[in-house]
Structures are given as structure tokens and as C-alpha cells.
N, C-alpha and C. Protein backbone atom coordinates (compact mmCIF):
# COMPACT_ATOMS: atom_id res chain seq x y z
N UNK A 1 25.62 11.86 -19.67
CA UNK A 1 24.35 12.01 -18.99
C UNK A 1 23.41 10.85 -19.31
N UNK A 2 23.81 10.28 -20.27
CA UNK A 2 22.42 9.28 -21.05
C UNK A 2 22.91 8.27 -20.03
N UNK A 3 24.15 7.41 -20.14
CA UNK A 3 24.76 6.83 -19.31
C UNK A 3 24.27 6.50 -18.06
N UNK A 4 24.37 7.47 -17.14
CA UNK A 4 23.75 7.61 -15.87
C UNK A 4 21.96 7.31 -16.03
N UNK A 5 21.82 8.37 -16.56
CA UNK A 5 19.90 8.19 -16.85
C UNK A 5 19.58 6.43 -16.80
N UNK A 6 20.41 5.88 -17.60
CA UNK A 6 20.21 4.54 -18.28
C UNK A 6 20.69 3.56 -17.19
N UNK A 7 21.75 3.64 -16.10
CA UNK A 7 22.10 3.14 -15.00
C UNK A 7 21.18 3.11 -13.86
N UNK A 8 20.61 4.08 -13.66
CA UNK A 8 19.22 4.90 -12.77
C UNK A 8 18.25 4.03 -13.12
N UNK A 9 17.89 4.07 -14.46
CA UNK A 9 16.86 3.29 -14.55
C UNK A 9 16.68 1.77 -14.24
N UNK A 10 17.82 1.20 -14.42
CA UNK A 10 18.29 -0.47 -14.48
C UNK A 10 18.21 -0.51 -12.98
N UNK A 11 18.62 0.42 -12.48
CA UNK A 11 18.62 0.17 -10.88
C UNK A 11 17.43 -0.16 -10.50
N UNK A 12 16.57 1.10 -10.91
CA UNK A 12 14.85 0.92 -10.31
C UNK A 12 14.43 -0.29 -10.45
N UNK A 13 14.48 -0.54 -11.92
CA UNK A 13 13.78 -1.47 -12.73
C UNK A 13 14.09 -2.87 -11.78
N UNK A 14 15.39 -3.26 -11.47
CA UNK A 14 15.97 -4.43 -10.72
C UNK A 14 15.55 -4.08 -9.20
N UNK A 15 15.30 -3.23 -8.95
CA UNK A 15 14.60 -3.25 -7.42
C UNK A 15 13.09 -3.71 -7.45
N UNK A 16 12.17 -3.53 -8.55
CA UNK A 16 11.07 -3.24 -8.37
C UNK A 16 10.19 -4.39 -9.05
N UNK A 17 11.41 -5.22 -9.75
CA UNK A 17 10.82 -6.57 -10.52
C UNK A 17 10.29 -7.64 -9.54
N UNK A 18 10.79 -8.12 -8.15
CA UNK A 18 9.96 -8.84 -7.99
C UNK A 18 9.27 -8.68 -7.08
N UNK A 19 8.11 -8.13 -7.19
CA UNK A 19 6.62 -8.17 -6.46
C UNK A 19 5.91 -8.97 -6.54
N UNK A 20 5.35 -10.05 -5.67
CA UNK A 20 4.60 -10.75 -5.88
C UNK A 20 5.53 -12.23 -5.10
N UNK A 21 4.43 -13.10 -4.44
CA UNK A 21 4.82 -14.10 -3.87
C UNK A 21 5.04 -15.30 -4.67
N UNK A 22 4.16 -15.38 -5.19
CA UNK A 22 4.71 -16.66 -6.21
C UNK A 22 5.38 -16.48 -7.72
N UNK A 23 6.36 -17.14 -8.36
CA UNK A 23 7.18 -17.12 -8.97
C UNK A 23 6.05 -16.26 -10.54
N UNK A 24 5.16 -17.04 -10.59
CA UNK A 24 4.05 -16.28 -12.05
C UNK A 24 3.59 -14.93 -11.47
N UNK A 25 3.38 -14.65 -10.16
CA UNK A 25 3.20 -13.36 -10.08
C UNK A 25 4.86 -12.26 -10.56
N UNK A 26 5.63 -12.46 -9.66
CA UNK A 26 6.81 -12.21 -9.91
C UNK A 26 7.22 -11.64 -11.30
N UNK A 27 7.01 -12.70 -12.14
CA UNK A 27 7.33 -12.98 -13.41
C UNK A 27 5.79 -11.07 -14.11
N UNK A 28 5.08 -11.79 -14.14
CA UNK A 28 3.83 -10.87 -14.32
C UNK A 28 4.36 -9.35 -14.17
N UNK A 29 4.68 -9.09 -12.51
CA UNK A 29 4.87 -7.54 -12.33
C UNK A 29 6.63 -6.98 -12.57
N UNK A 30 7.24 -7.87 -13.04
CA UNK A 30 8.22 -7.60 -13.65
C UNK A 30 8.28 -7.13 -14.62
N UNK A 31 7.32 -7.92 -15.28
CA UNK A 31 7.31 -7.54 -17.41
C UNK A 31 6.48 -6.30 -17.07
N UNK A 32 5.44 -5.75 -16.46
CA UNK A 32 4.66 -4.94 -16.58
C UNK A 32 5.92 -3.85 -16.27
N UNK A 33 6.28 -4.16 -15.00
CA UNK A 33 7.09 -2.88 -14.71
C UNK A 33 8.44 -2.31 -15.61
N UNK A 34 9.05 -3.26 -16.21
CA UNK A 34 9.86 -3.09 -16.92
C UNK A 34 9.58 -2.74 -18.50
N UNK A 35 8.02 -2.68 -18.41
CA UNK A 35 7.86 -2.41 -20.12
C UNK A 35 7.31 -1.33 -20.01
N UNK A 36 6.81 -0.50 -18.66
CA UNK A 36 6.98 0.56 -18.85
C UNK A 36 8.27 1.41 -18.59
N UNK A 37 9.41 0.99 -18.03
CA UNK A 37 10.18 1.42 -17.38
C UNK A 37 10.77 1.22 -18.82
N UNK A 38 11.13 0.48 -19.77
CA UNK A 38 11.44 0.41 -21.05
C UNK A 38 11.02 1.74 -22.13
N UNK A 39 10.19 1.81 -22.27
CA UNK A 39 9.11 2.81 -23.12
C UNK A 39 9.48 4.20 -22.53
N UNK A 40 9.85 4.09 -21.32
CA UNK A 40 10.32 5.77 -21.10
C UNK A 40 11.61 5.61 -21.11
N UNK A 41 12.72 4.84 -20.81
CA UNK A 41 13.90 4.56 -21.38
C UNK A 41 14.56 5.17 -22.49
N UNK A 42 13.44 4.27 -23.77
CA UNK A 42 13.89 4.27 -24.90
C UNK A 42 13.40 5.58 -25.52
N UNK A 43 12.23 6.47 -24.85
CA UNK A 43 11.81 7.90 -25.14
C UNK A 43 13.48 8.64 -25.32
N UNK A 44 13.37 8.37 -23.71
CA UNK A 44 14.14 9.72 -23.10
C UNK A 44 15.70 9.37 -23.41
N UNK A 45 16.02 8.28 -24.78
CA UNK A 45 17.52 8.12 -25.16
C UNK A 45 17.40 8.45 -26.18
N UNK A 46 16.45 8.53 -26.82
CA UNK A 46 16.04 9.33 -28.55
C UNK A 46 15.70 8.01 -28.87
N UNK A 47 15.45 6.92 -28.69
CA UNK A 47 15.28 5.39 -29.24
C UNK A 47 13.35 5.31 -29.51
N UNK A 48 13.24 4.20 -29.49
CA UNK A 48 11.69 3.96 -30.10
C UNK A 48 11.26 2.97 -28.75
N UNK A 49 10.25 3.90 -28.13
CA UNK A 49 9.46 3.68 -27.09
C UNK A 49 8.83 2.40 -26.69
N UNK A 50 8.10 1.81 -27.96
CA UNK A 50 7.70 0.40 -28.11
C UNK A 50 9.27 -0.46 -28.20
N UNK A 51 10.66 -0.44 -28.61
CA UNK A 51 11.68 -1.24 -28.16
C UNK A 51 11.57 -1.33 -27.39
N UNK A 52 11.83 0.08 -26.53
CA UNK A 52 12.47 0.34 -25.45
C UNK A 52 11.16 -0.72 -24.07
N UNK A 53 10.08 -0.77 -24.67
CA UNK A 53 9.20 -1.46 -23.50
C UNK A 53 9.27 -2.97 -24.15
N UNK A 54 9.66 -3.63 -25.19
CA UNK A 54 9.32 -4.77 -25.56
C UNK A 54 10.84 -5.89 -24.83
N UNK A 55 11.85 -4.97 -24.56
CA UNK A 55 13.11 -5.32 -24.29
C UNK A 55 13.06 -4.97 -22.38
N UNK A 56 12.41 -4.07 -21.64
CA UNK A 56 12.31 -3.43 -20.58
C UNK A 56 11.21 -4.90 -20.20
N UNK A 57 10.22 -5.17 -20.82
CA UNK A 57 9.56 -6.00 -20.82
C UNK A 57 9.91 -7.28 -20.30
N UNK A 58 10.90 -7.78 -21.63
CA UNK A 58 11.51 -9.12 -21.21
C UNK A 58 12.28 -9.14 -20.32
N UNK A 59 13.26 -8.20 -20.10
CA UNK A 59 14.19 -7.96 -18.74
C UNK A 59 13.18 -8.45 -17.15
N UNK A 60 12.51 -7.52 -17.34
CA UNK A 60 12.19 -7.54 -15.86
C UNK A 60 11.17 -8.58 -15.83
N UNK A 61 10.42 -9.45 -16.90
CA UNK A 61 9.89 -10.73 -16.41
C UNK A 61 10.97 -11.71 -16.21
N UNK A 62 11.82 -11.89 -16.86
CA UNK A 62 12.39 -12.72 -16.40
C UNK A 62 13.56 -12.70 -15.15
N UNK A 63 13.96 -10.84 -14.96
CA UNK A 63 14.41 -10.85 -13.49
C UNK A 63 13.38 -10.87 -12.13
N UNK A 64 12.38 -11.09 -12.59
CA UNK A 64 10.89 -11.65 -11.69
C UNK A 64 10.91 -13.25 -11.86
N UNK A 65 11.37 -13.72 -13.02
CA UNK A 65 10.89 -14.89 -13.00
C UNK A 65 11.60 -15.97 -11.97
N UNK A 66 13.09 -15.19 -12.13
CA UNK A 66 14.43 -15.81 -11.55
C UNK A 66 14.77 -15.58 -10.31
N UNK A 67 13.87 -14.54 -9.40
CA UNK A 67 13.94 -14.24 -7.97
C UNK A 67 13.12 -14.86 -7.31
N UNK A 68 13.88 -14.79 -5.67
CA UNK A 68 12.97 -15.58 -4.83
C UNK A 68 12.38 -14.94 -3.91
N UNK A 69 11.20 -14.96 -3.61
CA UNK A 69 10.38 -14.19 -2.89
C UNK A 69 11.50 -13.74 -1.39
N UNK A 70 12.24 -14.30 -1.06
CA UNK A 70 13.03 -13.83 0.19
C UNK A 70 13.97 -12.71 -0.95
N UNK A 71 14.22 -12.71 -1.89
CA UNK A 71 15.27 -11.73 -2.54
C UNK A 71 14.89 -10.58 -2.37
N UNK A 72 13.51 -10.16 -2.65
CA UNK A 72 12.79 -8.86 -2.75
C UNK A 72 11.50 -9.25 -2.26
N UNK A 73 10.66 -8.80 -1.35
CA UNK A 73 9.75 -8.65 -0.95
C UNK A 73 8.86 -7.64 -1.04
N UNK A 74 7.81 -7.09 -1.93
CA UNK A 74 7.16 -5.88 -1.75
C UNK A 74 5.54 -6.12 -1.51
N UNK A 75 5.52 -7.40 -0.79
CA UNK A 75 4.17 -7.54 -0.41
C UNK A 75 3.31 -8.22 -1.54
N UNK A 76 2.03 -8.51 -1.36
CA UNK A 76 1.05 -9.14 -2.04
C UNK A 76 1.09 -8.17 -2.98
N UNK A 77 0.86 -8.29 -5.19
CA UNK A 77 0.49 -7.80 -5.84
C UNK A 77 -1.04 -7.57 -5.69
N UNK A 78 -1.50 -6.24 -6.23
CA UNK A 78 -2.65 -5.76 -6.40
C UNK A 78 -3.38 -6.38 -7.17
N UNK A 79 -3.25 -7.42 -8.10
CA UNK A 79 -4.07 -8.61 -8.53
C UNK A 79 -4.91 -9.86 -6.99
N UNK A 80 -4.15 -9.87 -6.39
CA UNK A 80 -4.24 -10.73 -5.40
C UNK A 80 -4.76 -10.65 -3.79
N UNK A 81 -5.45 -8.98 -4.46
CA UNK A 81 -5.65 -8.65 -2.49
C UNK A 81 -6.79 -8.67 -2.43
């Protein structure tokens, strides 16, 4: 079950990293999203919440950092409207 939970999440997390049109936005709502998506991760595996977002963190800035706005599109970030 953890397995799956932990697959589920990687999924979201990689759908939802790059928001934002330019590569520093990208980068930005990646780490945000993935350090919370980390922190409940590492809750809900019995692990330590702050890992689980400091590692969820780096993941998804840098799978923001490394995408191209045609890869994922979710519109202008809410910093920018």
C-alpha cells in the first residue's frame, strides 16, 4: 500500500511541477509544490515531514527547472497575474 501511495504521489507531484512560463517561475512552483507534496509524503510513510518536504522540494524545483513551458502548461502563476 505505501508503494502505491508513494507512486500516486510522484505522479501528481510530476504533473504539477511546471507552472509557470518562464524557466525561474517553473523552477519556484515546483519546489513549493513538491515540498509540500514531500511533507505529506514523508507524514503519511511514518518518515519525518521536514525530509520528506526538503527532498519533495528539490525534486520538483528542479523537475520545474528542466521543463519546457510547451511540456506542461498550467497557465500564468499566481505571483504574476
Amino acid at each position: 500500500m505505501k508503494i502505491q501511495n508513494l507512486a500516486t504521489l510522484a505522479i501528481v507531484v510530476t504533473l504539477l511541477t511546471a507552472c509557470g512560463n518562464t524557466q525561474s517561475d517553473r523552477a519556484l512552483s515546483g519546489g513549493a509544490i513538491g515540498a509540500g507534496a514531500g511533507a505529506v509524503g514523508g507524514a503519511l510513510l511514518g518518515g519525518s515531514p521536514v525530509t520528506g518536504a526538503v527532498l519533495g522540494g528539490a525534486a520538483g524545483a528542479a523537475t520545474g527547472a528542466f521543463t519546457d513551458k510547451d511540456d506542461v502548461d498550467l497557465g500564468k502563476p499566481v505571483w504574476r497575474k
